[in-house]
PDB file of N, CA and C in Angstrom:
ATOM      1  N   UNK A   1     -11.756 -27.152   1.492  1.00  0.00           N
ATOM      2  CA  UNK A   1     -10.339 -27.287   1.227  1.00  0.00           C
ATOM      3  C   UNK A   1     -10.131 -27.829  -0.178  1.00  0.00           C
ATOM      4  N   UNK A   2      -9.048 -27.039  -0.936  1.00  0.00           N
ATOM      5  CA  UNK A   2      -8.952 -27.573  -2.533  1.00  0.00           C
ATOM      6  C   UNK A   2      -7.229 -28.482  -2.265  1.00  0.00           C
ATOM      7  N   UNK A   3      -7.444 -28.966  -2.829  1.00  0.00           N
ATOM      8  CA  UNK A   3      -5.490 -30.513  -3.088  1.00  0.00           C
ATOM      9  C   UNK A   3      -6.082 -29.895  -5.051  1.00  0.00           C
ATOM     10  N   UNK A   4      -4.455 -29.548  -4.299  1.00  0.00           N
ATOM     11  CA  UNK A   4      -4.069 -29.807  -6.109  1.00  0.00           C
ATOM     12  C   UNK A   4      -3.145 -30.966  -6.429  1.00  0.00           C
ATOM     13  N   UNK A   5      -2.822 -31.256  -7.089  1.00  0.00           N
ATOM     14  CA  UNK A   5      -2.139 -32.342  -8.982  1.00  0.00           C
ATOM     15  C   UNK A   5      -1.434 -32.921  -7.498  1.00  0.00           C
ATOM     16  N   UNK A   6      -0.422 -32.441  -7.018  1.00  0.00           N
ATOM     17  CA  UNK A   6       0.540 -32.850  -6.270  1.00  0.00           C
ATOM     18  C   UNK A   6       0.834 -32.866  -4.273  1.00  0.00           C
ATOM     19  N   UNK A   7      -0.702 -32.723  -3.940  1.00  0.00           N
ATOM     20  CA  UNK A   7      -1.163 -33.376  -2.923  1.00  0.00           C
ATOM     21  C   UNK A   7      -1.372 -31.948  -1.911  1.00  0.00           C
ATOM     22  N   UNK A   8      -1.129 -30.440  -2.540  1.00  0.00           N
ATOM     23  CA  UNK A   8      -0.820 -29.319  -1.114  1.00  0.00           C
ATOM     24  C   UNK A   8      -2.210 -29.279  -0.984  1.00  0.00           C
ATOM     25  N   UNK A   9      -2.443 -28.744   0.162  1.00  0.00           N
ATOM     26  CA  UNK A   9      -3.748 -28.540   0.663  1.00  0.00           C
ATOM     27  C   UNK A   9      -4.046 -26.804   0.798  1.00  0.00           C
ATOM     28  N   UNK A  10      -4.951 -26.309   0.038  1.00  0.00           N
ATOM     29  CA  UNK A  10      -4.819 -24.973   0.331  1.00  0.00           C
ATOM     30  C   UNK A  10      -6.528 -24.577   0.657  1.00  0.00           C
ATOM     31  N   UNK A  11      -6.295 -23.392   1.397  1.00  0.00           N
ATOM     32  CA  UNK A  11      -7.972 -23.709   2.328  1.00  0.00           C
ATOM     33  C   UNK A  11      -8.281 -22.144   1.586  1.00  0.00           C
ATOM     34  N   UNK A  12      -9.619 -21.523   1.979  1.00  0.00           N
ATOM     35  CA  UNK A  12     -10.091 -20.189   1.166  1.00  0.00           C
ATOM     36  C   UNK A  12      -9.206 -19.204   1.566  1.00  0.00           C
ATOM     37  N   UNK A  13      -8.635 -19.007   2.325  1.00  0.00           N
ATOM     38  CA  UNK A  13      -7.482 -18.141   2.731  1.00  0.00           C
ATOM     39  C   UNK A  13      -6.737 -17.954   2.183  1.00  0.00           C
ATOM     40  N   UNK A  14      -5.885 -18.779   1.955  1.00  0.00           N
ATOM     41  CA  UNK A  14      -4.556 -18.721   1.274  1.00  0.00           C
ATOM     42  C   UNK A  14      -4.688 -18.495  -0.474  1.00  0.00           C
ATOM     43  N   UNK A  15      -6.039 -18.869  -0.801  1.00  0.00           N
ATOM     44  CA  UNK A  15      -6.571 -18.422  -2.262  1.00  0.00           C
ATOM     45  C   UNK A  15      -7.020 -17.083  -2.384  1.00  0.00           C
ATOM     46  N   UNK A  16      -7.700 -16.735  -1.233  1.00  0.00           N
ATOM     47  CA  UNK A  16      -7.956 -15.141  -1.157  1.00  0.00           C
ATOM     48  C   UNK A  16      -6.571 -14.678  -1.211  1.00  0.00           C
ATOM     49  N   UNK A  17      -5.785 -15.010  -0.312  1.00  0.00           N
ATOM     50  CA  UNK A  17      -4.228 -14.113  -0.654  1.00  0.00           C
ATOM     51  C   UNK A  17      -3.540 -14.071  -1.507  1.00  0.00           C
ATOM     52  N   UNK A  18      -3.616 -15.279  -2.263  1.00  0.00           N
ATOM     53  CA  UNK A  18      -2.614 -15.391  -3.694  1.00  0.00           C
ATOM     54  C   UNK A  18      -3.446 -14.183  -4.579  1.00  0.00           C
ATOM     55  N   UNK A  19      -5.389 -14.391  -4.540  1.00  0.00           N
ATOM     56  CA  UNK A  19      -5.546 -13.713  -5.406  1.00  0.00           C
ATOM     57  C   UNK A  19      -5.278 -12.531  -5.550  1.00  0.00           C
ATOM     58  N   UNK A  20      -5.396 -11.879  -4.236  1.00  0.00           N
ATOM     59  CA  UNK A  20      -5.459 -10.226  -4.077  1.00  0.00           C
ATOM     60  C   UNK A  20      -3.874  -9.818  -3.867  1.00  0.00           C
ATOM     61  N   UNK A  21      -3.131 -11.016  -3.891  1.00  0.00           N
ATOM     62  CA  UNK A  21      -1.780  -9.908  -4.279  1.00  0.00           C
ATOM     63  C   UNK A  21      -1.981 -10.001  -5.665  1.00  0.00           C
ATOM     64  N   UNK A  22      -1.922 -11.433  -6.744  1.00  0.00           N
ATOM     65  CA  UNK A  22      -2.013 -11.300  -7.921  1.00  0.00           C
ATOM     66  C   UNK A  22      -2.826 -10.442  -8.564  1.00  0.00           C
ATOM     67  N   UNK A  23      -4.051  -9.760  -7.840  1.00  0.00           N
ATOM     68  CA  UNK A  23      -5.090  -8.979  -8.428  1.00  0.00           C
ATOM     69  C   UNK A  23      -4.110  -7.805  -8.087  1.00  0.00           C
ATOM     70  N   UNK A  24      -3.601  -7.287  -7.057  1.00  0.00           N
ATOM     71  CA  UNK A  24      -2.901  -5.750  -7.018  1.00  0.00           C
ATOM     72  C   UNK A  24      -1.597  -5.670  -8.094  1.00  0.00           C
ATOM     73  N   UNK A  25      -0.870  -6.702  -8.302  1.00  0.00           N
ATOM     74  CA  UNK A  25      -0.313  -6.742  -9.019  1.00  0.00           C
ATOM     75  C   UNK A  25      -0.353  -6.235 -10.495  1.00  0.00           C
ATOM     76  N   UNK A  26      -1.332  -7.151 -11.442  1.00  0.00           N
ATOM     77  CA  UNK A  26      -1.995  -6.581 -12.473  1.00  0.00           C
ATOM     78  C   UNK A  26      -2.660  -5.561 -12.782  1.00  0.00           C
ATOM     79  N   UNK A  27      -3.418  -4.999 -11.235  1.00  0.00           N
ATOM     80  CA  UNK A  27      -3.673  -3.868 -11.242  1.00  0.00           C
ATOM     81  C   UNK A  27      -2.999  -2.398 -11.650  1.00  0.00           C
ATOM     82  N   UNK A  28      -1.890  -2.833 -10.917  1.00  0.00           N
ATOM     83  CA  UNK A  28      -0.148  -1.696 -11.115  1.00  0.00           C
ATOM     84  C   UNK A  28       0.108  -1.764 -12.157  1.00  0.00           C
ATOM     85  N   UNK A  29       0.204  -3.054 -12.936  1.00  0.00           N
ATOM     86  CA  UNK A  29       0.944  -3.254 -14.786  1.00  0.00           C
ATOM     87  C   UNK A  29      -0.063  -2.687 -14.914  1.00  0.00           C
ATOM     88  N   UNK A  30      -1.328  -2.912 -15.240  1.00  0.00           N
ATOM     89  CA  UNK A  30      -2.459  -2.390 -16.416  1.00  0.00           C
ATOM     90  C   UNK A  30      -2.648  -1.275 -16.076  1.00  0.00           C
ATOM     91  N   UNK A  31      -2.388  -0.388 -14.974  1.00  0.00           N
ATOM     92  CA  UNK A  31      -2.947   0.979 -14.766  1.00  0.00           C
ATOM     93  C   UNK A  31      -1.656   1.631 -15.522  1.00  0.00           C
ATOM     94  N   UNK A  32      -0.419   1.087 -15.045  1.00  0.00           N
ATOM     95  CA  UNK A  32       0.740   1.547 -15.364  1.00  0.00           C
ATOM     96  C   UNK A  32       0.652   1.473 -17.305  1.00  0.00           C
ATOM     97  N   UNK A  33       0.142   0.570 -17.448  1.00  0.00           N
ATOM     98  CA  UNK A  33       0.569   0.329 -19.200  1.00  0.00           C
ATOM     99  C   UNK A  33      -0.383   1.316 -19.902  1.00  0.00           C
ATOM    100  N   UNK A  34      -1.380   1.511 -19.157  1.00  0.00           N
ATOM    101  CA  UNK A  34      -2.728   2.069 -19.713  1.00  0.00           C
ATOM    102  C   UNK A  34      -2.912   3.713 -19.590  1.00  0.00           C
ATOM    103  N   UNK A  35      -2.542   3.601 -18.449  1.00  0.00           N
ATOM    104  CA  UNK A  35      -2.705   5.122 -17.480  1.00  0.00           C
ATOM    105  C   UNK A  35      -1.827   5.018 -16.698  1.00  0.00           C
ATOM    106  N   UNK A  36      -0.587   5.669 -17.159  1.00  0.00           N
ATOM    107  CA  UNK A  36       0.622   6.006 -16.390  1.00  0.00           C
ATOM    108  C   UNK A  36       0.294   7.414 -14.911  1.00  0.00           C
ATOM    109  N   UNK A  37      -0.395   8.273 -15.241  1.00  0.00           N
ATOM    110  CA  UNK A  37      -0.527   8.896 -14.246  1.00  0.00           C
ATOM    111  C   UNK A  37      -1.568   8.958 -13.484  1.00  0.00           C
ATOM    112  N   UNK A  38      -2.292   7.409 -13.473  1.00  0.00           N
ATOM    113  CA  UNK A  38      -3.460   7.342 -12.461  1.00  0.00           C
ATOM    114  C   UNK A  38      -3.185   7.744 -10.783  1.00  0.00           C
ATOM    115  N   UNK A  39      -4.638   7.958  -9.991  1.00  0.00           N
ATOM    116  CA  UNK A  39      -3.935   7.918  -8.787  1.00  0.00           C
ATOM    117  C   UNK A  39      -4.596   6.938  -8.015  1.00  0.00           C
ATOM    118  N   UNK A  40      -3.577   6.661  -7.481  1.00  0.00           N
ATOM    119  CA  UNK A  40      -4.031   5.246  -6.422  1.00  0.00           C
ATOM    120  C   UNK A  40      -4.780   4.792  -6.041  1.00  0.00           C
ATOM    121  N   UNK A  41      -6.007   5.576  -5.771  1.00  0.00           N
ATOM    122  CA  UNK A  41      -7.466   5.230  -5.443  1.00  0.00           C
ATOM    123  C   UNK A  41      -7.734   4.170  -6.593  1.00  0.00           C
ATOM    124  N   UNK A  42      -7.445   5.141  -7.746  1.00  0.00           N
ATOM    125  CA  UNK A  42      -8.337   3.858  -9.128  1.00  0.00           C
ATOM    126  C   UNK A  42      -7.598   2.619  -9.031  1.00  0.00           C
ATOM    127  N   UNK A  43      -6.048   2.507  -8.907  1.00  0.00           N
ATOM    128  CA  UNK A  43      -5.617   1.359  -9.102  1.00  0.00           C
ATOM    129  C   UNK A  43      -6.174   0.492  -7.640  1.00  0.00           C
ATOM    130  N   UNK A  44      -6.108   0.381  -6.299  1.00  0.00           N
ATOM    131  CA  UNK A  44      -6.867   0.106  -5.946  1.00  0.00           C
ATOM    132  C   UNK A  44      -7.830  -0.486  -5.808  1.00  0.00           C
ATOM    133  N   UNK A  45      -8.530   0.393  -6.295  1.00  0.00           N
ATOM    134  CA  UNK A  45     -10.081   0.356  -7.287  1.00  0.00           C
ATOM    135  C   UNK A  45     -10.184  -0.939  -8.210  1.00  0.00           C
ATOM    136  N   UNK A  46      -9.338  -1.024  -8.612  1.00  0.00           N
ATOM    137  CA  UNK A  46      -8.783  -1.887 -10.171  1.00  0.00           C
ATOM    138  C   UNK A  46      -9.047  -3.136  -9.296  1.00  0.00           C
ATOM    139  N   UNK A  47      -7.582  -3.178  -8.570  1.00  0.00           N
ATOM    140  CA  UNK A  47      -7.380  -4.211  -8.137  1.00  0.00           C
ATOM    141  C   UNK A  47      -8.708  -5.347  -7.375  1.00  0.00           C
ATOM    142  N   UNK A  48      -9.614  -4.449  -6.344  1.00  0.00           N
ATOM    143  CA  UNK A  48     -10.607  -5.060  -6.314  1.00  0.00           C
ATOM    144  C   UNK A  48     -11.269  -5.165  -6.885  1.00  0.00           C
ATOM    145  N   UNK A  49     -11.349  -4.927  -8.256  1.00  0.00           N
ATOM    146  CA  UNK A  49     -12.696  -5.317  -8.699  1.00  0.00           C
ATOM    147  C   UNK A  49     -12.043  -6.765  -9.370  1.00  0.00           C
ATOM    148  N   UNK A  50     -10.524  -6.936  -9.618  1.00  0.00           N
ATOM    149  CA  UNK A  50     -10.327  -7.828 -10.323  1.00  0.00           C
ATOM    150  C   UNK A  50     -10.047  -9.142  -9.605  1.00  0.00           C
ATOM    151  N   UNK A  51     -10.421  -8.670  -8.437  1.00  0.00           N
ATOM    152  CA  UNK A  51     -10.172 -10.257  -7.205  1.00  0.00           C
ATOM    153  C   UNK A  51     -11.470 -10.279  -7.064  1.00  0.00           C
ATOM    154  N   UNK A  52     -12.739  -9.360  -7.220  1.00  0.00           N
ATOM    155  CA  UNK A  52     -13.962  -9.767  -7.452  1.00  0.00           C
ATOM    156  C   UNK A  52     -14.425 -10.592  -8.251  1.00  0.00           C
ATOM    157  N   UNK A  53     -13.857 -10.142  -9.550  1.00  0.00           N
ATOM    158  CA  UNK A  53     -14.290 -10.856 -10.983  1.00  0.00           C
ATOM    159  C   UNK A  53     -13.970 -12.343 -10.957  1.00  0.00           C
ATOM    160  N   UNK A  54     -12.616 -12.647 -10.132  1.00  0.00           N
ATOM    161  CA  UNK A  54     -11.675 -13.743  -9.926  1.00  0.00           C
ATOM    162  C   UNK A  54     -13.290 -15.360  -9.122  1.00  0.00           C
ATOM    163  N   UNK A  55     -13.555 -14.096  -7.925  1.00  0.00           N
ATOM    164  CA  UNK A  55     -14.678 -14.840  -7.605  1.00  0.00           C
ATOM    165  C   UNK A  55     -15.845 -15.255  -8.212  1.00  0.00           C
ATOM    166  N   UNK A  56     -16.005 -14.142  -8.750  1.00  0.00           N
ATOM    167  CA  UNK A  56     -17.453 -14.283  -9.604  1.00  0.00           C
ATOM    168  C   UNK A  56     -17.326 -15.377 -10.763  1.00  0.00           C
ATOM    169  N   UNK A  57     -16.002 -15.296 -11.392  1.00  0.00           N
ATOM    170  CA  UNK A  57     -16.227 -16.739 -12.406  1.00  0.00           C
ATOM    171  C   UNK A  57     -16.007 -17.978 -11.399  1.00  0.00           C
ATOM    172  N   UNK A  58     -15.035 -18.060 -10.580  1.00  0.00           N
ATOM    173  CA  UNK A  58     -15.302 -19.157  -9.526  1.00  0.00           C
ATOM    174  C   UNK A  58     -16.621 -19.589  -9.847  1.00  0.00           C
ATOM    175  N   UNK A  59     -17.655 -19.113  -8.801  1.00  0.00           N
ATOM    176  CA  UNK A  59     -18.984 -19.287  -8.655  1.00  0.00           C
ATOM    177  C   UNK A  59     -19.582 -19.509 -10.553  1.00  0.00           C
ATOM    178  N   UNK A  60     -19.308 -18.647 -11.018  1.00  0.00           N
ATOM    179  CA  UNK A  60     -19.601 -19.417 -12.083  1.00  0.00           C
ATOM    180  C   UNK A  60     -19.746 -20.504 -12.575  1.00  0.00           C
ATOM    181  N   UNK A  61     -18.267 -21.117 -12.470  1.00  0.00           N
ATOM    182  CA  UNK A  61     -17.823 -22.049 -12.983  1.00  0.00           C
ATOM    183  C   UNK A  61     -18.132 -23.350 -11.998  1.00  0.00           C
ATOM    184  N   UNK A  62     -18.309 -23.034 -10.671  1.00  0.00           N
ATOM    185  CA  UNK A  62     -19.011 -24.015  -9.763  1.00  0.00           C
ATOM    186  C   UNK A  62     -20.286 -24.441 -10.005  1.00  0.00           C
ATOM    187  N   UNK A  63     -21.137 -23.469 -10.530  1.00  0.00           N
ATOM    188  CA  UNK A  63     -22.553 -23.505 -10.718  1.00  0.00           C
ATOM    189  C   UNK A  63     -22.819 -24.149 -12.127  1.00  0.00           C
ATOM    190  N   UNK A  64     -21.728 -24.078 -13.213  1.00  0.00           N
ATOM    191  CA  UNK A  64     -21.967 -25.044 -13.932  1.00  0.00           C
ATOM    192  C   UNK A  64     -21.910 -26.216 -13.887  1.00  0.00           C
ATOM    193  N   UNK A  65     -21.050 -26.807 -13.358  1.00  0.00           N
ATOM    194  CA  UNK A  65     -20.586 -28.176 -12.596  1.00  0.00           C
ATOM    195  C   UNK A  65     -21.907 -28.911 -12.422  1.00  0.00           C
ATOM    196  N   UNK A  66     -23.004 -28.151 -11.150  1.00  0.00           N
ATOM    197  CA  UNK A  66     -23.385 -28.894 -10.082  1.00  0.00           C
ATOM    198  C   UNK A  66     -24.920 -28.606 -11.712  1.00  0.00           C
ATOM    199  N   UNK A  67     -24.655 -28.196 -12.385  1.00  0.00           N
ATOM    200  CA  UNK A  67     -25.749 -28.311 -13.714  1.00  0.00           C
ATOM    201  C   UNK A  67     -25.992 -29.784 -14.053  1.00  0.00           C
TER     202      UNK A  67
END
């Protein structure tokens, strides 16, 4: 469980959900800004890889810590 600045309690769930709407989100602008006539599969596509990446520096950034 992570507490942020001002005491909420948010558990891996509710971080998985913020991310993967915020990841589909950006997905839509950047496919949209980039490649207006993509098809949905890629954005998609996009989107998970960018709630992947989201994790992968997590772990990153955890693994430097415990350095």
């Amino acid at each position: 469980m992570i507490y942020s600045k001002r005491g909420i309690l948010l558990d891996r769930f509710h971080i998985f959900v913020v991310r993967a709407i915020l990841g589909m989100v950006f997905a839509v602008v950047l496919s949209l800004f980039f490649y207006p006539d993509t098809r949905m599969i890629y954005v998609i596509a996009l989107g998970i890889f960018l709630v992947g990446m989201a994790y992968f520096f997590e772990y990153l950034r955890e693994n430097k810590k415990n350095c």
